[in-house]
Protein backbone atom coordinates (compact mmCIF):
# COMPACT_ATOMS: atom_id res chain seq x y z
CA UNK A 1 53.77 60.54 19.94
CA UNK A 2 53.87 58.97 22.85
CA UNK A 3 55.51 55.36 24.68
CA UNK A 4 52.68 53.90 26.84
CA UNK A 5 54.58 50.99 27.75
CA UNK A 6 56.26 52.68 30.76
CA UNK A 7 53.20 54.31 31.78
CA UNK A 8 51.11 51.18 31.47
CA UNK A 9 53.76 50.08 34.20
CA UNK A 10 53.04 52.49 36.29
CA UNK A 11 49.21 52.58 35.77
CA UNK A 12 48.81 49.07 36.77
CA UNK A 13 51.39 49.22 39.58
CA UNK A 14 48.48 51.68 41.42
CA UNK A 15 46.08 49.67 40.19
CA UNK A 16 47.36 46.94 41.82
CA UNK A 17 48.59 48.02 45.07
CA UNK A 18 45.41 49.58 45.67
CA UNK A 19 43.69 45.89 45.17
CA UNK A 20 46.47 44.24 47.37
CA UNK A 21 46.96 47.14 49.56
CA UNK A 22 43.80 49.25 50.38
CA UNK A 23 45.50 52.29 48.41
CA UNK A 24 47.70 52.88 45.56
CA UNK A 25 51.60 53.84 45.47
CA UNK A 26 50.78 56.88 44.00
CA UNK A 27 53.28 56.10 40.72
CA UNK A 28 51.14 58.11 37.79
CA UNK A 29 51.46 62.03 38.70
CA UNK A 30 53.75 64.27 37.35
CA UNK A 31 55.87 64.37 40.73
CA UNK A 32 56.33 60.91 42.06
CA UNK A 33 56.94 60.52 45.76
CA UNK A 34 60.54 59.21 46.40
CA UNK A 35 59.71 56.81 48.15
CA UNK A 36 57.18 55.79 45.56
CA UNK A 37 59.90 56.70 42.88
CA UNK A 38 62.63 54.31 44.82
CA UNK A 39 60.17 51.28 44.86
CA UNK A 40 59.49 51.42 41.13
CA UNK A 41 63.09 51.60 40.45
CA UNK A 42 63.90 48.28 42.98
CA UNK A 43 60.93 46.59 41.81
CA UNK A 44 61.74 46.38 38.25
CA UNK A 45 66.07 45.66 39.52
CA UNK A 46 64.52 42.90 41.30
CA UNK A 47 62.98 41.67 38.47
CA UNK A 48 65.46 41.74 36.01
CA UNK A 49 67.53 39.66 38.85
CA UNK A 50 65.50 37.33 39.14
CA UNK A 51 65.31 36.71 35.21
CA UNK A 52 68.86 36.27 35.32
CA UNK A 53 68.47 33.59 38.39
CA UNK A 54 65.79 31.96 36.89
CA UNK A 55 67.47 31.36 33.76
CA UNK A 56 70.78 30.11 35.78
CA UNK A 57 69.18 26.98 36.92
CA UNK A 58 71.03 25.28 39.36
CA UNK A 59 74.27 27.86 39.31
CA UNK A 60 71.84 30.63 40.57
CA UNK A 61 73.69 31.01 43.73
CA UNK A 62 76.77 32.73 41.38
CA UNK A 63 74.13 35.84 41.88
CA UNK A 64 73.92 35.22 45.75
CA UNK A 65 76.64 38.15 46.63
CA UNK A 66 75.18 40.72 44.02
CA UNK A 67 75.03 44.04 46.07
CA UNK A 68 72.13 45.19 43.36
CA UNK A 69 70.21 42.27 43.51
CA UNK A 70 70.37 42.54 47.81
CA UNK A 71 69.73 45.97 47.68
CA UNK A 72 66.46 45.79 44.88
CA UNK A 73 64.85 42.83 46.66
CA UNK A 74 65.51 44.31 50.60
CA UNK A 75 63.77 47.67 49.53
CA UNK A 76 60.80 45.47 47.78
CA UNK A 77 60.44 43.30 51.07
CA UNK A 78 60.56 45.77 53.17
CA UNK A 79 57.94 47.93 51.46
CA UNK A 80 55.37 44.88 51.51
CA UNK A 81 56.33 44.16 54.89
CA UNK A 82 54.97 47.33 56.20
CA UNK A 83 51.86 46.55 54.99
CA UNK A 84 51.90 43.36 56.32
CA UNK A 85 52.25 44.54 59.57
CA UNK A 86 49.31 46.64 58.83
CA UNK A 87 47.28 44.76 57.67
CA UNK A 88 48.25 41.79 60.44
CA UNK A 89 47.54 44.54 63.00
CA UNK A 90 44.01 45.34 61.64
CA UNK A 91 42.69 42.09 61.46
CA UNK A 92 44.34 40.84 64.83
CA UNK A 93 40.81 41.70 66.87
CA UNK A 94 38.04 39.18 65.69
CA UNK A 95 35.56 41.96 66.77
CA UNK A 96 37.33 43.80 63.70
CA UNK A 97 36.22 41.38 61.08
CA UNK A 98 32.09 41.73 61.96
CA UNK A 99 30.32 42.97 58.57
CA UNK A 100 27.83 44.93 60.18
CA UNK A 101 30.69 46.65 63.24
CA UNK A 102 30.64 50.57 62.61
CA UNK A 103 33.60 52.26 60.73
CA UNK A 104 34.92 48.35 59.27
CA UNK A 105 36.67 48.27 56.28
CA UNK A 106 34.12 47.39 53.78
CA UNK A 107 36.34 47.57 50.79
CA UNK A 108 37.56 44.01 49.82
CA UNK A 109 41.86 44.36 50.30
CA UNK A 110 43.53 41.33 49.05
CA UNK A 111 46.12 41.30 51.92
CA UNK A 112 43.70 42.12 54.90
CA UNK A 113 41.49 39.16 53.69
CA UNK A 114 44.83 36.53 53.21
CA UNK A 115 45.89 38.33 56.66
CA UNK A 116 42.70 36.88 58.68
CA UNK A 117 44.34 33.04 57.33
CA UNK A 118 47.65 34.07 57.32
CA UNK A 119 49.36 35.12 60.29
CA UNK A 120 53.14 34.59 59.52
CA UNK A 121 54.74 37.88 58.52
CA UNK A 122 57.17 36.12 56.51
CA UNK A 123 54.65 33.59 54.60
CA UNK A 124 52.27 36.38 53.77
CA UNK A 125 54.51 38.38 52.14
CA UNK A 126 55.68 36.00 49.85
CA UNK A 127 51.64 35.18 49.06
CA UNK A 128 51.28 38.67 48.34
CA UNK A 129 54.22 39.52 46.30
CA UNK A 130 53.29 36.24 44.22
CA UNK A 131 50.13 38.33 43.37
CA UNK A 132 51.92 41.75 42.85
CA UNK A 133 54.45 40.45 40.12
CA UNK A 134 51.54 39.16 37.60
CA UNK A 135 49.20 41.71 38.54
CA UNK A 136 51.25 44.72 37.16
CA UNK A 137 53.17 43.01 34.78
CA UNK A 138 50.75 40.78 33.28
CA UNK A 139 48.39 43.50 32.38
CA UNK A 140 50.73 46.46 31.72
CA UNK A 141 51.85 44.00 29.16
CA UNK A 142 48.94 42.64 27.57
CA UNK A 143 47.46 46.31 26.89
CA UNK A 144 50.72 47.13 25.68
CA UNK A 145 51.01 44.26 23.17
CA UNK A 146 47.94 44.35 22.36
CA UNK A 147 48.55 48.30 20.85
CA UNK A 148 51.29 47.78 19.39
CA UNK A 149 49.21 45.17 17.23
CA UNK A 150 46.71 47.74 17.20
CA UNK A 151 48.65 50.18 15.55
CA UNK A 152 50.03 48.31 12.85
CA UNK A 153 45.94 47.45 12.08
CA UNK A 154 43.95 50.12 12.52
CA UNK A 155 40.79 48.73 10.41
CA UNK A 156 41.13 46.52 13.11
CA UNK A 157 40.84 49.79 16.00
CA UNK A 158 37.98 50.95 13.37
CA UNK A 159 36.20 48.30 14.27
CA UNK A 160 36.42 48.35 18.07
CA UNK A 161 35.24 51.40 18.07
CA UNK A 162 32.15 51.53 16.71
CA UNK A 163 31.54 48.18 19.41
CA UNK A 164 32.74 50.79 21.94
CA UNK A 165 30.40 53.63 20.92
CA UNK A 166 27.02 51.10 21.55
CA UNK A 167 27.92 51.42 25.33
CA UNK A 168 27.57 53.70 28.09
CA UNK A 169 31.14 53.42 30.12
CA UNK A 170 29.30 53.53 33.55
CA UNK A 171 27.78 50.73 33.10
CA UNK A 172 30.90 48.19 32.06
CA UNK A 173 30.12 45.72 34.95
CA UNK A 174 32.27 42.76 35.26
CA UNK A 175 29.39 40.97 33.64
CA UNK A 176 29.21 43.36 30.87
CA UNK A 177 32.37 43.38 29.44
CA UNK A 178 32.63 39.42 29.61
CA UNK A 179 29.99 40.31 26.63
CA UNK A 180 32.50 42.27 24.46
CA UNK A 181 33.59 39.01 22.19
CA UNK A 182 35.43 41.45 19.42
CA UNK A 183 37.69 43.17 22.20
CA UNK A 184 38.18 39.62 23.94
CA UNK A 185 39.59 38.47 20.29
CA UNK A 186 41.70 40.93 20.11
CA UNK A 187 43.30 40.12 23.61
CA UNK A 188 43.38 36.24 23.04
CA UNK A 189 44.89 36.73 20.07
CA UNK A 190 47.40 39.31 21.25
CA UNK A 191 48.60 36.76 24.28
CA UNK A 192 48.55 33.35 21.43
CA UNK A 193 50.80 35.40 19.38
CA UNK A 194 53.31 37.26 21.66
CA UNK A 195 52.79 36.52 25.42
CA UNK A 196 53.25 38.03 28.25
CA UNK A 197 54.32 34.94 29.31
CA UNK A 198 55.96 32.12 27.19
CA UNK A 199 56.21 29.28 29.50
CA UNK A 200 55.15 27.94 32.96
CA UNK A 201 57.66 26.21 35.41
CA UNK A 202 56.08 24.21 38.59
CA UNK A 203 58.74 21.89 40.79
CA UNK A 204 57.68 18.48 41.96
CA UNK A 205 57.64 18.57 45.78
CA UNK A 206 57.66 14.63 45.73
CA UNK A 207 58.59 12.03 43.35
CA UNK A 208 55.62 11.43 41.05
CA UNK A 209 54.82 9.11 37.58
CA UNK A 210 53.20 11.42 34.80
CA UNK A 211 50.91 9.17 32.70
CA UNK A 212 52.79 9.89 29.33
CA UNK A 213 55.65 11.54 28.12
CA UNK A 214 58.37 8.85 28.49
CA UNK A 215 59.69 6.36 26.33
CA UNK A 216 60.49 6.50 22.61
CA UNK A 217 57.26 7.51 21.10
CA UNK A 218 56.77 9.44 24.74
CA UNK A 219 53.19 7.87 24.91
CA UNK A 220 54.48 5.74 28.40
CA UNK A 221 54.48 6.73 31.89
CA UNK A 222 57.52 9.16 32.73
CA UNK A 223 58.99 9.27 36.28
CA UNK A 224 59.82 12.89 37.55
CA UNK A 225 61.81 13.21 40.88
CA UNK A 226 61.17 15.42 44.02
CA UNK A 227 62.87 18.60 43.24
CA UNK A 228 62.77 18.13 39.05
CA UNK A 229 61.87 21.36 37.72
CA UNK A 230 58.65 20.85 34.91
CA UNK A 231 58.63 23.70 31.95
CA UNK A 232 55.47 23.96 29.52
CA UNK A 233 56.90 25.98 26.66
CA UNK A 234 53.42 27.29 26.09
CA UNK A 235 54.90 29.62 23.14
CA UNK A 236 55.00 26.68 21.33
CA UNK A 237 51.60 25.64 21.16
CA UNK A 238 50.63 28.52 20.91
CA UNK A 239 52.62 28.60 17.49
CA UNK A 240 51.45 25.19 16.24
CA UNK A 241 50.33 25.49 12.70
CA UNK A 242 48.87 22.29 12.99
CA UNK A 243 46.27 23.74 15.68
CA UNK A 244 46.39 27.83 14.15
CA UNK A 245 46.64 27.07 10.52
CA UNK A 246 49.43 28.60 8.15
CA UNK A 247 48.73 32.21 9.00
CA UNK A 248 49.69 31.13 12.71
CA UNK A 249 52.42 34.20 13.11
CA UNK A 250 49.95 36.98 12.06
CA UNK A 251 47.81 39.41 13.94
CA UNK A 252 44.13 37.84 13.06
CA UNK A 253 41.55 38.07 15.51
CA UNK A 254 38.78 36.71 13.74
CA UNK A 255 40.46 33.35 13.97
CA UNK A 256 38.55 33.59 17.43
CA UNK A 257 35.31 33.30 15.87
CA UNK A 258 33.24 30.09 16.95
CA UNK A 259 36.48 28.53 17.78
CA UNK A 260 36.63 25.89 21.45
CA UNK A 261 40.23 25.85 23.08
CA UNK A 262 40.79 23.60 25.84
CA UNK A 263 44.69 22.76 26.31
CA UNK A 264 45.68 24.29 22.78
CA UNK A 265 45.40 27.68 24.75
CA UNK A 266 47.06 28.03 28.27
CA UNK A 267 48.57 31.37 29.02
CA UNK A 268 47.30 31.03 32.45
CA UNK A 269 48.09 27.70 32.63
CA UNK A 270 45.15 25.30 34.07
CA UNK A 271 43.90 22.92 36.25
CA UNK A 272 43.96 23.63 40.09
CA UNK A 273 47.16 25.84 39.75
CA UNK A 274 45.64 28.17 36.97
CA UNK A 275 46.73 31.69 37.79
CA UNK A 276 44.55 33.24 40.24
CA UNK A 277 44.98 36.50 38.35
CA UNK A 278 43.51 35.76 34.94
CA UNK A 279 40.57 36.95 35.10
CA UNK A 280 41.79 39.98 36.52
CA UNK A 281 44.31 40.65 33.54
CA UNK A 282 41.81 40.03 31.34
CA UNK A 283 39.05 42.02 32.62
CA UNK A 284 41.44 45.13 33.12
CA UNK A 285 42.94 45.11 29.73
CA UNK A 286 39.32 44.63 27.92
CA UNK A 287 38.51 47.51 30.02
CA UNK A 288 41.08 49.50 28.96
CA UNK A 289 41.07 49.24 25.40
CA UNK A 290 37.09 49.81 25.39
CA UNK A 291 38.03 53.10 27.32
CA UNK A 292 40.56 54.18 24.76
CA UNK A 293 38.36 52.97 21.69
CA UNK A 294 35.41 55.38 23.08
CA UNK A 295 38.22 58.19 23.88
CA UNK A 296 40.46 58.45 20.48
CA UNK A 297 39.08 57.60 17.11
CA UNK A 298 42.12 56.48 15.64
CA UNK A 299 46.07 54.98 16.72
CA UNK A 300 48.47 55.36 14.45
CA UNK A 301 52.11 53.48 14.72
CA UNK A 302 54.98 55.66 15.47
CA UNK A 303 57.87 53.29 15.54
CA UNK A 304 59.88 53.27 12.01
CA UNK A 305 60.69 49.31 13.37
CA UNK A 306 57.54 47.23 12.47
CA UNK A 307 58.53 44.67 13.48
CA UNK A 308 58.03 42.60 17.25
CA UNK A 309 61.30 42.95 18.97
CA UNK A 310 61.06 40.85 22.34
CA UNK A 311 62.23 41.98 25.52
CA UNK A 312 61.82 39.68 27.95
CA UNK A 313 62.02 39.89 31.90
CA UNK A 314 59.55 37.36 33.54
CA UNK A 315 57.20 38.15 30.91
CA UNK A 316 57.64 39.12 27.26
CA UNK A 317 57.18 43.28 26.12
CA UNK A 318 58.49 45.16 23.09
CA UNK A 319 62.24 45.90 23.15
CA UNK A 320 61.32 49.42 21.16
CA UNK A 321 58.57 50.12 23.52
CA UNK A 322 55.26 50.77 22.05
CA UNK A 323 55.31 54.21 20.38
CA UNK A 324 51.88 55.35 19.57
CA UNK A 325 49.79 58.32 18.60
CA UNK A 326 46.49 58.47 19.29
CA UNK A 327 43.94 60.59 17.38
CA UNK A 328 41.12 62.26 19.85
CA UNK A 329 37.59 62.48 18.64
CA UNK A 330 36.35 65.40 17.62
């Protein structure tokens, strides 16, 4: 038995500082670094503080004088801000940034290519650390979710796997796994039904008329003022039995099948601001659960509480963790 949720964390905290970075924190071995293990530790304090600040609306300054909070988030920005200066440092010569230049970088880095735009210390971090929070936490959660759900229907892992034994792994191309419909199912379905995320906030930096959503039957224009803070509770779509049917709080995949969402289904929200990391979550966590499909014929639950206890942080995970057991093939 074993709780992947805290190693998914970690997993996809390399993954994505290699992305953003040019190489990974080096979280996953048996020994972690301590300066490794001490941003881990701050990154997920600064999280849960800014839950709590997020949550306190307008009285978020109360949190202001936290020594915890100071500490969590100082150690975070000055981790990123090393390799900002790196990476601001490295793309300072144009002569650096030729394609064809001998002993370039050819490996695409996230921050060295927002660097080359970007040349404020203080504005890239804050770019880059909008990418880092989704990036780990998005997908660590998704895969995670997405097992527990797993493990309470394994005719349901049955069937994945036989999808995942038709494929050589070497040759699950961005393109390829796109192709996978069963596995993307099973990922919608696991974000509809329990995140990560259950809402999207945005703030109106000038005043601005919505075309409906005021008045009684909310069908007229509605006024929103610079500054108004705008939630979409997409959990509740996402729960609509009107739009899901009357099974809409079970695990069922094959709802998927030959179905068209357009605004009925907006984890990522849409538009212009859609998340620039969707694709990425959902490429990495198809990719992961093909990889464990082909590895382990069989996951079996070991958490006596079947039920989905929420936990949730700036994204939504299992309170219990997700305690698993996987079965190897012979």
């Amino acid at each position: 038995m074993i709780d992947v949720q805290p190693l998914l964390h970690r997993l996809f905290l390399d993954v994505s500082t290699d992305f953003l970075f040019g190489s990974p924190i080096g979280v996953l071995g048996p020994e972690l670094p301590a300066e490794s293990l001490d941003f881990l530790q701050s990154f997920s304090t600064a999280q849960r503080w800014l839950t709590r600040r997020r949550e306190a609306g307008w009285t978020s300054f109360r949190y202001d004088y936290s020594r915890e909070w100071r500490e969590a988030y100082s150690k975070v920005h000055k981790f990123v801000d090393q390799q900002v200066e790196r990476a601001l440092r490295e793309t300072e010569k144009e002569d650096r940034l030729v394609p064809d230049e001998p002993g370039v970088r050819k490996r695409y880095v996230l921050l060295d290519e927002l660097a080359k735009q970007i040349r404020d210390p203080i504005a890239l971090r804050y770019q880059i650390l909008g990418v880092l929070l989704p990036a780990r936490d998005t997908t660590s959660r998704a895969v995670g979710n997405a097992l527990f759900q797993l493990a309470r229907h394994p005719q349901i892992w049955q069937r994945l796997r036989q999808v995942s034994l038709t494929v050589d792994s070497e040759s699950l191309t961005f393109e390829k796994l796109k192709s996978f419909v069963e596995f993307r199912y099973v990922v919608q379905e696991t974000i509809r039904l329990i995140g990560p995320a259950a809402r999207v906030v945005r703030v109106a930096i000038r005043d601005t008329i919505l075309p409906v959503g005021g008045g009684p039957d909310r069908k007229s224009p509605l006024f929103v003022a610079k500054g108004t803070t705008v939630s979409l509770g997409t959990w509740g779509v996402q729960h609509d039995a009107d739009i899901w049917g009357d099974d809409v709080q079970e695990f069922r995949p094959d709802r998927w099948k030959g179905r068209k969402v357009y605004w009925e289904f907006v984890p990522f929200s849409g538009g212009p601001r859609i998340c620039p990391a969707q694709q990425q979550v959902l490429t990495h966590t198809i990719y992961m659960l093909i990889r464990l499909a082909q590895k382990f014929e069989s996951i079996e639950n070991c958490d006596p509480v079947l039920e989905y206890l929420q936990k949730f942080t700036l994204g939504a995970e299992s309170w219990n963790g997700v305690k698993v057991a996987f079965k190897k093939a012979s």
